[in-house]
Protein backbone atom coordinates (compact mmCIF):
# COMPACT_ATOMS: atom_id res chain seq x y z
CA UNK A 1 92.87 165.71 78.21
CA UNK A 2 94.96 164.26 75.40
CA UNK A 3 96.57 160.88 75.77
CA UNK A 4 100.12 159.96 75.19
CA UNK A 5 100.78 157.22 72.53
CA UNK A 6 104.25 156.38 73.22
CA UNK A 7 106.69 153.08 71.90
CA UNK A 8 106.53 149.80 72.88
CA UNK A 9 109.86 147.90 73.65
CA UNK A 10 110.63 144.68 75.74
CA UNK A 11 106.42 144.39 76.46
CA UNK A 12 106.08 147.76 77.85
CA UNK A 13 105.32 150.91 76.68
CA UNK A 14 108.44 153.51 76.38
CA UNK A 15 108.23 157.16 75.97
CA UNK A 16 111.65 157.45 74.11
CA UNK A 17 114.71 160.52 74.64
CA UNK A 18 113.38 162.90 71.91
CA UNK A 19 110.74 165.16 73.40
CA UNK A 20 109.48 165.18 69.97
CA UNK A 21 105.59 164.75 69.54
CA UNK A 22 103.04 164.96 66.97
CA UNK A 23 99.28 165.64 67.21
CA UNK A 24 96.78 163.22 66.25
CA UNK A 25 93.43 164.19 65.36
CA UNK A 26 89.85 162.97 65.14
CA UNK A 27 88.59 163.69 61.34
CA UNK A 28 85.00 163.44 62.15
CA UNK A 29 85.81 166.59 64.76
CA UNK A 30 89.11 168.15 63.86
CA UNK A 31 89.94 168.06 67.39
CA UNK A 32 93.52 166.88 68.74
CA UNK A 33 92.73 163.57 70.47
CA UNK A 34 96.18 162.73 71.85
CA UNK A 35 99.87 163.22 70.88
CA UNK A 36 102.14 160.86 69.18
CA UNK A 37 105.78 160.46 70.51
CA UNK A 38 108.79 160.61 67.66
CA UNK A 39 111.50 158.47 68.03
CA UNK A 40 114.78 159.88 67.83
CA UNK A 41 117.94 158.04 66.67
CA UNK A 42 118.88 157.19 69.85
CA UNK A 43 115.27 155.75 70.47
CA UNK A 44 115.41 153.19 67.70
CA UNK A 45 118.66 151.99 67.59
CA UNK A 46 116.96 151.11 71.77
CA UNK A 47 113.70 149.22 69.99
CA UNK A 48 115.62 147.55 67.42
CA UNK A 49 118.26 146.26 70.35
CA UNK A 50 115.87 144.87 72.55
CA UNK A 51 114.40 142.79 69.18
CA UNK A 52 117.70 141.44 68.31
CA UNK A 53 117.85 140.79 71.77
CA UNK A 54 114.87 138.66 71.80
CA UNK A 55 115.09 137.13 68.76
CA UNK A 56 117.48 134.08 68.91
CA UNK A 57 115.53 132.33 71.85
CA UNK A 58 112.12 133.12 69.83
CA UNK A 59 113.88 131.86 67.11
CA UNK A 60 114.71 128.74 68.62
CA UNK A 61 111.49 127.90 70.56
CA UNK A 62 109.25 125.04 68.91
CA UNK A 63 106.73 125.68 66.27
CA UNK A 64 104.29 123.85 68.84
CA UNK A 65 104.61 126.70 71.21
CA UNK A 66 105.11 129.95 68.44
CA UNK A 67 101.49 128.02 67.10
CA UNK A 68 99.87 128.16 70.09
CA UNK A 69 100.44 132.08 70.82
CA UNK A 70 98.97 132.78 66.87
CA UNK A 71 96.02 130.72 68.07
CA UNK A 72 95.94 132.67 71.19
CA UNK A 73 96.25 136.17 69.25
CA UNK A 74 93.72 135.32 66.99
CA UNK A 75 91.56 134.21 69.76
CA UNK A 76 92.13 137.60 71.74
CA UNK A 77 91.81 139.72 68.55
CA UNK A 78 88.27 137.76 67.30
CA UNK A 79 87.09 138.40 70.72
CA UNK A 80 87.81 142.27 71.16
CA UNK A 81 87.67 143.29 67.60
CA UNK A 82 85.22 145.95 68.67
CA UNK A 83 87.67 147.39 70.69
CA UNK A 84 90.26 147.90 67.88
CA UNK A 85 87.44 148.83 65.45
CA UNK A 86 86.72 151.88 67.48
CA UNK A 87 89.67 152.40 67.87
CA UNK A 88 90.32 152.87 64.28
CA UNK A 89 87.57 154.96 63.74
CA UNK A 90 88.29 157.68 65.59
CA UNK A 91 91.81 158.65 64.72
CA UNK A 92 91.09 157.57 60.40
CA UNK A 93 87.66 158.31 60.10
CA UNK A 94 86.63 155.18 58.10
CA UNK A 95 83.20 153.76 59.58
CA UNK A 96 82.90 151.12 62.24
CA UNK A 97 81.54 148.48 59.62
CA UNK A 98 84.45 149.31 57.39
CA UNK A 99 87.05 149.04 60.03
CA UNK A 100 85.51 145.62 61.31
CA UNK A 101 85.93 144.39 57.79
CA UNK A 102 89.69 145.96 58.15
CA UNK A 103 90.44 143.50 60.99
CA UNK A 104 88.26 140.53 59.25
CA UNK A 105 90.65 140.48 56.45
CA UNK A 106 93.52 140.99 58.78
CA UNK A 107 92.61 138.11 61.07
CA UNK A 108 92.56 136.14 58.12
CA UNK A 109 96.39 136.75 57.64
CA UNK A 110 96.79 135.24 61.44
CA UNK A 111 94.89 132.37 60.81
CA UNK A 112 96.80 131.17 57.46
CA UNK A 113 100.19 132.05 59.62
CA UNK A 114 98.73 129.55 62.44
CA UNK A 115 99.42 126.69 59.50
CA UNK A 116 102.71 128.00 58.94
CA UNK A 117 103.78 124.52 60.50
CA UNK A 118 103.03 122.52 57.17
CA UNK A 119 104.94 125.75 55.34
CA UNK A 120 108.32 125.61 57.19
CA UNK A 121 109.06 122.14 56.03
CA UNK A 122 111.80 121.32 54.26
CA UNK A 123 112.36 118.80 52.00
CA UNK A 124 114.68 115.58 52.58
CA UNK A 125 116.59 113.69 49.70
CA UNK A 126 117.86 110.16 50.84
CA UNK A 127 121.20 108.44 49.15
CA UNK A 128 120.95 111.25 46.68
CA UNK A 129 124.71 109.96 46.03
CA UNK A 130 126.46 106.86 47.23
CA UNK A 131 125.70 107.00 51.23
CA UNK A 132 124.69 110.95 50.92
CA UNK A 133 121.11 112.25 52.10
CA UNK A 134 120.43 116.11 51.35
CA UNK A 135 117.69 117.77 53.13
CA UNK A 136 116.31 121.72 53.19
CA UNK A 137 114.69 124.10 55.91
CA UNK A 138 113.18 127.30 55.94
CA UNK A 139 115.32 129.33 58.52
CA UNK A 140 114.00 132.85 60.12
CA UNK A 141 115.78 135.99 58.87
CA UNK A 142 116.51 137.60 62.84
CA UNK A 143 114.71 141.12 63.13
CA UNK A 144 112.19 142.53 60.40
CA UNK A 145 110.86 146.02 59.97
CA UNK A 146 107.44 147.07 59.04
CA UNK A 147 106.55 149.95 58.06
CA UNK A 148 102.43 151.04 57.48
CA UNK A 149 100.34 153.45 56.15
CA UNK A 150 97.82 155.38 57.86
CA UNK A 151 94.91 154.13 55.55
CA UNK A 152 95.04 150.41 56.81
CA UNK A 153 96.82 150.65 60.48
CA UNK A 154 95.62 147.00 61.43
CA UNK A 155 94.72 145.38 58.40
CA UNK A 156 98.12 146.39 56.52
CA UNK A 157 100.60 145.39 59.32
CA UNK A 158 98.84 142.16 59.89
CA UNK A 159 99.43 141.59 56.42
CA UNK A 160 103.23 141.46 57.76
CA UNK A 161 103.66 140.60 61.31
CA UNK A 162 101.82 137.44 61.69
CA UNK A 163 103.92 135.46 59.39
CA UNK A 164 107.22 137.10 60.47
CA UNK A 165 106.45 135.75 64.13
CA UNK A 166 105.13 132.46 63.35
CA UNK A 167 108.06 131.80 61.41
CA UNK A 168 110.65 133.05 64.47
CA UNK A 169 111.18 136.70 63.79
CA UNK A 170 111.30 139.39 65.76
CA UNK A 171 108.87 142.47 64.66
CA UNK A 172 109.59 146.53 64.82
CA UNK A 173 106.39 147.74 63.62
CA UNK A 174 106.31 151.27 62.36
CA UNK A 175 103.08 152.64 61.93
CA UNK A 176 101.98 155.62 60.92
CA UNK A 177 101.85 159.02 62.95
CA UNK A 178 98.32 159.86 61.89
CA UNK A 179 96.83 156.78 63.68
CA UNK A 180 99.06 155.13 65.77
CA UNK A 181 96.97 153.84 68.76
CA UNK A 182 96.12 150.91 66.80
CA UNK A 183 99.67 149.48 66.87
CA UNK A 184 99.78 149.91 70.49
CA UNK A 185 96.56 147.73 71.43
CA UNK A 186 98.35 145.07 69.12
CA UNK A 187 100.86 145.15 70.78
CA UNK A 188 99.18 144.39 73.89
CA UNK A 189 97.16 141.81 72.56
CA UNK A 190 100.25 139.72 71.47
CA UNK A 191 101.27 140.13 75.17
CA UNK A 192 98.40 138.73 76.42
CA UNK A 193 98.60 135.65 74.37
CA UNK A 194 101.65 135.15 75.49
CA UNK A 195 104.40 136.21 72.98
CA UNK A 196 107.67 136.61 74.78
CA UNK A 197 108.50 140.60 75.58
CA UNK A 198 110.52 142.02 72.91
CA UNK A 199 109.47 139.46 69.82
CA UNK A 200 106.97 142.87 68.97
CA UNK A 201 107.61 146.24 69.19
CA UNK A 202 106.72 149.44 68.00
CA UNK A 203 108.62 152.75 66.85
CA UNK A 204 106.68 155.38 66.94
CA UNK A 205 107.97 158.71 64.32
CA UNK A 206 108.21 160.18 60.91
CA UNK A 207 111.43 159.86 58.53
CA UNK A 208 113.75 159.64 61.51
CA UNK A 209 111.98 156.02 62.54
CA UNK A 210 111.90 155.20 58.91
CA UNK A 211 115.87 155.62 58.23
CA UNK A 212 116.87 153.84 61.51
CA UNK A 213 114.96 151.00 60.01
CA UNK A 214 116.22 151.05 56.80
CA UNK A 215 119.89 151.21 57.32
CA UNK A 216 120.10 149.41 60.38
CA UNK A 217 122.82 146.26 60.34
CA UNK A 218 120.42 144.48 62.82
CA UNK A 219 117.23 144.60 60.55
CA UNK A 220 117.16 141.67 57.77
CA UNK A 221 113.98 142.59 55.90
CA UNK A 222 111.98 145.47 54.92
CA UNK A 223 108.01 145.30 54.58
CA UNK A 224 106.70 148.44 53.42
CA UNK A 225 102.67 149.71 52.17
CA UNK A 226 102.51 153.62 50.68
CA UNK A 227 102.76 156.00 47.75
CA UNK A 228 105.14 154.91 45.42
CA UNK A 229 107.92 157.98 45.87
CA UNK A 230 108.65 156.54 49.37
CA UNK A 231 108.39 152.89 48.11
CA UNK A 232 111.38 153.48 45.82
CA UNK A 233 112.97 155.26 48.12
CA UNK A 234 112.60 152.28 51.08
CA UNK A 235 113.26 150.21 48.58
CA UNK A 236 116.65 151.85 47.17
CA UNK A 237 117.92 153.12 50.66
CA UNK A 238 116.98 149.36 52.35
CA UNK A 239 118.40 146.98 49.19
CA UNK A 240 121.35 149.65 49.50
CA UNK A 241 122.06 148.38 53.30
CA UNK A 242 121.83 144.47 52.22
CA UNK A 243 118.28 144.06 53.15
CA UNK A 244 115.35 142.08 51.04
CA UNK A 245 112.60 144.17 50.25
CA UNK A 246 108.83 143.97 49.78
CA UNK A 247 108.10 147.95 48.95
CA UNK A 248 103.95 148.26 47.91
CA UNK A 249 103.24 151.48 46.46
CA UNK A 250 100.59 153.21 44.80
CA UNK A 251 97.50 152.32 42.47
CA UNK A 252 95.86 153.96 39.83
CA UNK A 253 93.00 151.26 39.80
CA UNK A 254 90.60 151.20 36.70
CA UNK A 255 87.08 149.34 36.49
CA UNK A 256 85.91 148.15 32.80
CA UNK A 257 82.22 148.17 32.16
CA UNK A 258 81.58 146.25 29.07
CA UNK A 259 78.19 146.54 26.82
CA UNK A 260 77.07 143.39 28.00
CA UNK A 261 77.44 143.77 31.80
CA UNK A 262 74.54 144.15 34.14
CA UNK A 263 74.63 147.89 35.19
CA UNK A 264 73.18 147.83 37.94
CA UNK A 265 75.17 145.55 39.21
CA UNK A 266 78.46 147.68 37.79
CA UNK A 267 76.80 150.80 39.32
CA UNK A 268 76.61 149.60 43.10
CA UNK A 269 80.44 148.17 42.47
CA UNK A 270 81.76 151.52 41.03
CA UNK A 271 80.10 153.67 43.62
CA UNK A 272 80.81 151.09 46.81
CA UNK A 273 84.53 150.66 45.31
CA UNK A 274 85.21 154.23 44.38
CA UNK A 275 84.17 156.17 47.79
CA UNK A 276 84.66 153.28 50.46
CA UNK A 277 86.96 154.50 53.34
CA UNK A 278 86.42 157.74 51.85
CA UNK A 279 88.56 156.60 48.38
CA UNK A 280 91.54 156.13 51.12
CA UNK A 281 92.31 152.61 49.76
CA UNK A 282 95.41 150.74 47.20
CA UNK A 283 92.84 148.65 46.07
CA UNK A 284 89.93 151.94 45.32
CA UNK A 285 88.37 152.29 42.15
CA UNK A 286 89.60 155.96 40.94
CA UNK A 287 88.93 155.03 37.14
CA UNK A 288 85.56 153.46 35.21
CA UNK A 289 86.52 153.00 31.88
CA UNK A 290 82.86 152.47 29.96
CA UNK A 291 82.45 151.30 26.71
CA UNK A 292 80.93 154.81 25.05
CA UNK A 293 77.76 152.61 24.11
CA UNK A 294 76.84 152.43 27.88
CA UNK A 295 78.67 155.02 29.20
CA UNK A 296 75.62 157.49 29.51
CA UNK A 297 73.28 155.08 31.23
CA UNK A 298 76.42 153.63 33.45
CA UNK A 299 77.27 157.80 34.39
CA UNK A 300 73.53 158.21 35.59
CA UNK A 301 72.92 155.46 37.95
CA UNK A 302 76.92 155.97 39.49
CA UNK A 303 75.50 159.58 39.65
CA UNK A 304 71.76 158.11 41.33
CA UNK A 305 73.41 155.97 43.85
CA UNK A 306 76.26 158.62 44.77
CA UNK A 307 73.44 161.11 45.69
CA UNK A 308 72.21 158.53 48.25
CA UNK A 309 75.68 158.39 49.91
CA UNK A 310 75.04 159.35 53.90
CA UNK A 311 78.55 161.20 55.17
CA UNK A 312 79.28 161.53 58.66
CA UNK A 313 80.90 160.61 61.84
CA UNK A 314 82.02 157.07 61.39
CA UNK A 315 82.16 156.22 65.23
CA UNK A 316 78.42 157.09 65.60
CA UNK A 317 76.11 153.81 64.92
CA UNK A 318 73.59 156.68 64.05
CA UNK A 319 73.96 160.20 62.82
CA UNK A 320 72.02 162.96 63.46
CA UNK A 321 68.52 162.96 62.38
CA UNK A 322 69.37 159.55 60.48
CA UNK A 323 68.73 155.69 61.66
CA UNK A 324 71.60 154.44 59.81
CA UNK A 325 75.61 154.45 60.01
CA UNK A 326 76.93 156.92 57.70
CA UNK A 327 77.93 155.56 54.87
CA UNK A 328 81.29 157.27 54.72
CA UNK A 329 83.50 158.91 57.30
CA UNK A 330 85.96 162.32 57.04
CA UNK A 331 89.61 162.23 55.23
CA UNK A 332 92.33 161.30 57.58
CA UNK A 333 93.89 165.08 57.84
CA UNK A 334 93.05 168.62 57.37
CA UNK A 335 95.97 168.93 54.65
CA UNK A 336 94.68 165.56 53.10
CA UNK A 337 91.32 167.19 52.66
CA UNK A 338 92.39 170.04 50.93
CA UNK A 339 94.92 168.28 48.66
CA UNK A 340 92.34 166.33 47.30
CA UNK A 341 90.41 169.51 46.93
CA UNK A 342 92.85 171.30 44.55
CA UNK A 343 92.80 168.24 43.03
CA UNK A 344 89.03 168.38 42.15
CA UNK A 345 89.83 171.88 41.18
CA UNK A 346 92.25 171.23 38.86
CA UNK A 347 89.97 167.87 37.03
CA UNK A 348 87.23 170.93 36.71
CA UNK A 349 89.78 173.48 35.09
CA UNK A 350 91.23 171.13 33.12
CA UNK A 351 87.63 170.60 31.19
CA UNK A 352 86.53 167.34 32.77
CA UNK A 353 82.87 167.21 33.50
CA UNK A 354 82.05 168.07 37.05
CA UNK A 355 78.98 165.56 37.95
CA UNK A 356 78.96 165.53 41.52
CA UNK A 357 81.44 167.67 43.24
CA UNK A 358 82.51 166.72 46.61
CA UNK A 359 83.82 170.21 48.21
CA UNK A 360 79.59 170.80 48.63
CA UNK A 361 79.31 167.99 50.99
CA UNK A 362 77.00 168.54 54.29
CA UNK A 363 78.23 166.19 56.19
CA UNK A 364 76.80 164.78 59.81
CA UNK A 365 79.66 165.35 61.85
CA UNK A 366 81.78 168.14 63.63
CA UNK A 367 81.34 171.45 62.28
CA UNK A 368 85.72 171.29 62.00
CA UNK A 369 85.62 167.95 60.85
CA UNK A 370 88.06 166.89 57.85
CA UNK A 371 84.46 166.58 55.33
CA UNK A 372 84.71 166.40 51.99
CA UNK A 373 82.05 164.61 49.68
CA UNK A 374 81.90 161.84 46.98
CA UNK A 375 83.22 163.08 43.78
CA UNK A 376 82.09 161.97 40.43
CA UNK A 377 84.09 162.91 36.90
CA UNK A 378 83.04 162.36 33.18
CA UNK A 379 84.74 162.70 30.15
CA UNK A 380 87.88 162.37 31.68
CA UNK A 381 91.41 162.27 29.30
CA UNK A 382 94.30 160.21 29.81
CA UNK A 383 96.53 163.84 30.40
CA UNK A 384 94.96 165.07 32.75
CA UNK A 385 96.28 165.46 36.59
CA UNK A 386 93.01 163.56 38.06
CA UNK A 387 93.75 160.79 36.27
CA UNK A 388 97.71 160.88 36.13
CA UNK A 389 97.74 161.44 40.10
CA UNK A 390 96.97 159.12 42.52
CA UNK A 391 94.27 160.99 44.14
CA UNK A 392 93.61 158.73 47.39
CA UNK A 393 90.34 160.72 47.98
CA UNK A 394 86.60 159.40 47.08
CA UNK A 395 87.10 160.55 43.43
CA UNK A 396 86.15 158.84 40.81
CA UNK A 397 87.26 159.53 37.05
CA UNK A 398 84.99 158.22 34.04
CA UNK A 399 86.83 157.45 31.15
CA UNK A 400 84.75 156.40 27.94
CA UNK A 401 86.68 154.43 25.36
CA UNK A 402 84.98 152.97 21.84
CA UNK A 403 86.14 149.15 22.77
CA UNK A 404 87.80 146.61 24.50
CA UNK A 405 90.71 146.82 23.24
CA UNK A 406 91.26 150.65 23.76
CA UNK A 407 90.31 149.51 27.45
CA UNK A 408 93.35 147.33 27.78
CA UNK A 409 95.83 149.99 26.10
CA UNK A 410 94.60 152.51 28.48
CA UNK A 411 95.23 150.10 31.58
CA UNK A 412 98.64 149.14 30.18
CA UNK A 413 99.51 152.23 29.50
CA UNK A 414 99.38 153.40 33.36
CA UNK A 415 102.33 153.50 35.26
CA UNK A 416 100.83 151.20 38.05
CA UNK A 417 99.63 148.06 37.98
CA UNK A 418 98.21 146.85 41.08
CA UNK A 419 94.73 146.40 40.85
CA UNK A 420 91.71 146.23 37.68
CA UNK A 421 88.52 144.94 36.99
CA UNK A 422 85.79 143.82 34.38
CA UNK A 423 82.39 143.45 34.40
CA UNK A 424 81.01 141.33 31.48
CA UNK A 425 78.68 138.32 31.27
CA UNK A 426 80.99 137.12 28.24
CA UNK A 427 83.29 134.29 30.09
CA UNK A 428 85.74 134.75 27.22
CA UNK A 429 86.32 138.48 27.25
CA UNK A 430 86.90 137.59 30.70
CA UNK A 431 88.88 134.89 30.49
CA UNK A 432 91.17 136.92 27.72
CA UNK A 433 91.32 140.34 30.09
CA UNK A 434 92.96 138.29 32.67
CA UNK A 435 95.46 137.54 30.05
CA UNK A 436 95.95 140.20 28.47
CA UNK A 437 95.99 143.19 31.01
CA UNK A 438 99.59 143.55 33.30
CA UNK A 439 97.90 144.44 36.53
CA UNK A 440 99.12 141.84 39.42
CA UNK A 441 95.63 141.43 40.90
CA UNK A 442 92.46 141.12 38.68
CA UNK A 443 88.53 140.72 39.69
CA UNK A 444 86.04 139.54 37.38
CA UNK A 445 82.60 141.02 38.29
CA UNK A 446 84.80 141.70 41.74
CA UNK A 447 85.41 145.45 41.93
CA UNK A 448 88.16 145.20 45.16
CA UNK A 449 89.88 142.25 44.63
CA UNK A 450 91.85 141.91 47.18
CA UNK A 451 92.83 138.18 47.71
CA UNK A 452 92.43 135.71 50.18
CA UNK A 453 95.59 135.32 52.83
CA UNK A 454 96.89 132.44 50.95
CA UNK A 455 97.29 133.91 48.00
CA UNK A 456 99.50 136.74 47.45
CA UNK A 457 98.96 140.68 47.34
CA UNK A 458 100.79 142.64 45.59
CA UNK A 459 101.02 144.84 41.78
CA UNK A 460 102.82 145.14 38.87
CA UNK A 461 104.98 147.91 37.24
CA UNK A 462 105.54 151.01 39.99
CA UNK A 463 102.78 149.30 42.46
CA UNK A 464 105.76 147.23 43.35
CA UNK A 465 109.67 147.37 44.25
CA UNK A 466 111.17 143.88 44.97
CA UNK A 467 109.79 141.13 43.77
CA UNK A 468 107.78 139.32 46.66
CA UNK A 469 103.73 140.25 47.35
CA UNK A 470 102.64 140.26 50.75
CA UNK A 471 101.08 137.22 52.78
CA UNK A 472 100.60 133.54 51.16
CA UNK A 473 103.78 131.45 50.54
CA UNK A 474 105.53 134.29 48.94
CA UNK A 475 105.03 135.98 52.70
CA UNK A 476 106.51 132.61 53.97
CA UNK A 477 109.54 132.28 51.80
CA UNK A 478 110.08 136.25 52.33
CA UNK A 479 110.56 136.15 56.54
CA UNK A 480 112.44 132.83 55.68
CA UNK A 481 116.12 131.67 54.05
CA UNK A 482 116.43 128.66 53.13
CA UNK A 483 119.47 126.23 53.87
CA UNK A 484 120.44 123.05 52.60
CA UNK A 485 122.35 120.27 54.23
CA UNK A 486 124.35 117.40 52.79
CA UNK A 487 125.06 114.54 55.13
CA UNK A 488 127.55 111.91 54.87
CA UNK A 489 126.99 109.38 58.01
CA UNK A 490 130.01 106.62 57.77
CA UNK A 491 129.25 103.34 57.70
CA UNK A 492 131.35 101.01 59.23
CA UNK A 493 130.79 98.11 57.66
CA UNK A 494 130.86 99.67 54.41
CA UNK A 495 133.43 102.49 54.59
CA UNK A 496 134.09 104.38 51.58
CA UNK A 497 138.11 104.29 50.58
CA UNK A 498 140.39 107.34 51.89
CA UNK A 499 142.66 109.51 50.25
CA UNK A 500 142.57 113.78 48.65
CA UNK A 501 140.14 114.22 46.35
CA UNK A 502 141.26 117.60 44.75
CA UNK A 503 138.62 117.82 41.90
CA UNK A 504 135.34 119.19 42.41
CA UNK A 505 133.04 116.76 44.16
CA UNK A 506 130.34 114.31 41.91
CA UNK A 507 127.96 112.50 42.40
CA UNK A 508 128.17 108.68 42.47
């Protein structure tokens, strides 16, 4: 029997006035594993209320006591992990070992927003003028909306939430229909460590959900991960309605392989970066631009170690008639699957060279499962729709250029900008691609490089609308206004003289 995954409002879980529900699926077995409830207008004007609601005395309670429920969150979620892993697994598809690293780099997030003590200082100014001190503070916005993609559904929103609580917000967390069980054990979890009931909630739905959120006069701020059509339009319909807006959107990610790199080394990186999660990642390899002087040698060991690839059922430690975890799980939907299909189809019409092709997979899993195989792609031009689309499938494109610099124009070139690599042994052609390429994160030798929690994430060019990345201090400074006071305490002894003053104030 098929479970309900409902809302959660005020630190319980609410069904909501709709009667609208959506199926959710297990990839690895095509088989409807529960149903999703929709909110309806009605529903999230409800979740957003009871945020407000909690949100001033959460607001005003002591970083002392908002530091110790992050430590006791990050406790709970270190401890269980396995739980929320599985969890994962079975309504994306990605592996267990890939989700676990999903919450690693999530948990991170909670532990740099456990410091966010030393971050919410302000600054203090004494006699700045004649018996005037001036001092700043880092003030909470009220109630924040975040809204997540299926690919990441506890990585993505921890990217968010932890920061926006530790620094006194109240959280509506909108995750995505295809996997939304995740958000609902989080939400648990932060009850359990002791966050007060409606500080974090979650609205379950499709556009409807998305709207209420985004035009809503009780939500401040808008955090937002997906393709880049909807991140314009978040970030247009939310900036529209007076909110600030952090609006991620989608990658085109290319991987340069220079003459001098080690290729085997390039190889494993291309094929591990390309088809992890099933290619369902921002930060995926879907280009390898090779120098034409390697690009033959680089194509056949991609090719060698993509033939080794094990795909299966992700929540199975062992497939069938294997010892080993599969290496990578099912896409996310039926319609996903077959998107990316006619996208293959269209790379092989279009006169790219068909190395591996995916839609042949045999894959260890449910005879209905969402399969498709690793894809690999040479002799792929700039024009063509597998490289002008973001595919978000494990398909990788090989584009040969004749030198460095053709690499860079290509990468410029692209309409996003959110991640790139090199591989070199040559320091300074490293040192100048960092320079010279407009891509907001870079990796040298590091095919996914997503950074640490305090730094920040985020791309360049239509990877991005606003202009704050996720997490780090610009994460901080985002959930936070600032205020400044000036103080004037009289001193009797010394009392400056009376009288109007109609000219603008100066300093003395």
């Amino acid at each position: 029997m098929s479970a309900n995954i409902t809302h959660w409002v005020d630190g319980a879980g609410f069904a909501g006035t709709s009667e609208l529900w959506a199926d959710v699926t297990n990839p690895a077995t095509g088989k409807v594993s529960g149903r999703v409830a929709l909110a309806s207008e009605r529903d999230a004007q409800f979740v957003i209320a009871a945020a407000a609601r909690a949100q001033e005395a959460w607001g005003d309670t002591s970083l002392a006591r908002r530091t110790q429920v992050l430590f006791a969150f990050r406790e709970l979620l270190n401890a269980r992990k396995g739980e929320l892993a599985a969890i994962i697994t079975a309504e994306h598809g990605k592996v267990l070992s890939d989700a676990m690293g999903e919450i690693a780099r999530g948990l991170e997030v909670v532990e740099f927003a456990c410091g966010i003590n030393h971050l919410l200082k302000g600054g203090h100014t004494e006699n700045a003028s004649t018996g005037v001190d001036v001092h700043s503070k880092r003030a909470p916005l009220g109630v924040v909306g975040v809204i997540s993609p299926f690919n990441f559904p506890a990585m993505v929103p921890m990217w968010f939430f932890p920061v926006a609580v530790a620094a006194g917000n109240a959280v509506v967390l909108k995750p995505s229909e295809k996997d939304p069980s995740a958000s609902i054990w989080l939400a648990q979890l932060w009850k359990e460590a002791g966050l007060p009931d409606g500080v974090f909630n979650v609205l379950q739905g499709d556009k409807v959900a998305v709207d209420a959120l985004l035009t809503s006069p009780d939500v401040q701020a808008i955090s937002f991960v997906g393709s880049t059509p909807i991140a314009s339009y978040v970030y247009e319909t939310a900036s529209r309605h007076g909110k600030r807006v952090q609006a991620l959107g989608g990658a085109k990610n290319h991987m340069v392989v220079l003459p001098d790199a080690d290729l085997d080394l390039a190889a494993d990186a291309a094929v591990s970066a390309g088809y992890g999660s099933a290619g369902e990642r921002c930060m995926a390899i879907s280009v390898l631009v090779a120098v034409e002087s390697i690009a033959d040698d680089l194509v056949a060991r991609v090719a060698e170690r993509t033939r080794t690839l094990l795909i299966g059922d992700g929540g199975r430690e062992s497939t069938a008639g294997h010892d080993r975890e599969a290496d990578m799980g099912p896409i996310v939907t039926r319609a996903s699957r077959d998107r990316i299909a006619g996208l293959i189809a269209s790379g092989e019409t279009s006169g790219a060279k068909l190395v591996i092709d995916g839609r042949q997979v045999q894959a260890r899993g449910g005879a209905d499962g969402f399969w498709l195989g690793p894809t690999l792609f040479d002799n792929v031009k700039p024009d063509m729709e597998i490289y002008t689309e973001e595919i978000f499938g494990p398909v990788l494109s090989v584009v040969r250029v004749a030198s460095y610099a053709e690499a860079v124009e290509l990468i410029n070139d692209n309409a996003y900008g959110n991640g790139t690599a090199i591989f070199t042994n040559d320091g300074g052609a490293a040192r100048r691609f960092e320079k010279d390429v407009n891509v907001g994160m870079i990796g040298v030798n590091v095919p996914v490089p997503v950074p640490v929690a305090y730094y920040s994430f985020g791309g360049w060019k239509r990877s991005l609308f606003g202009d704050t990345h996720a997490h780090g201090t610009e994460g901080v400074h985002f959930f936070t206004r600032g205020k400044v006071v000036t103080t004037r305490w009289i001193d009797p002894a010394n009392r400056p003289s009376g009288g109007l003053q109609l000219g603008f104030p100066q300093n003395d």
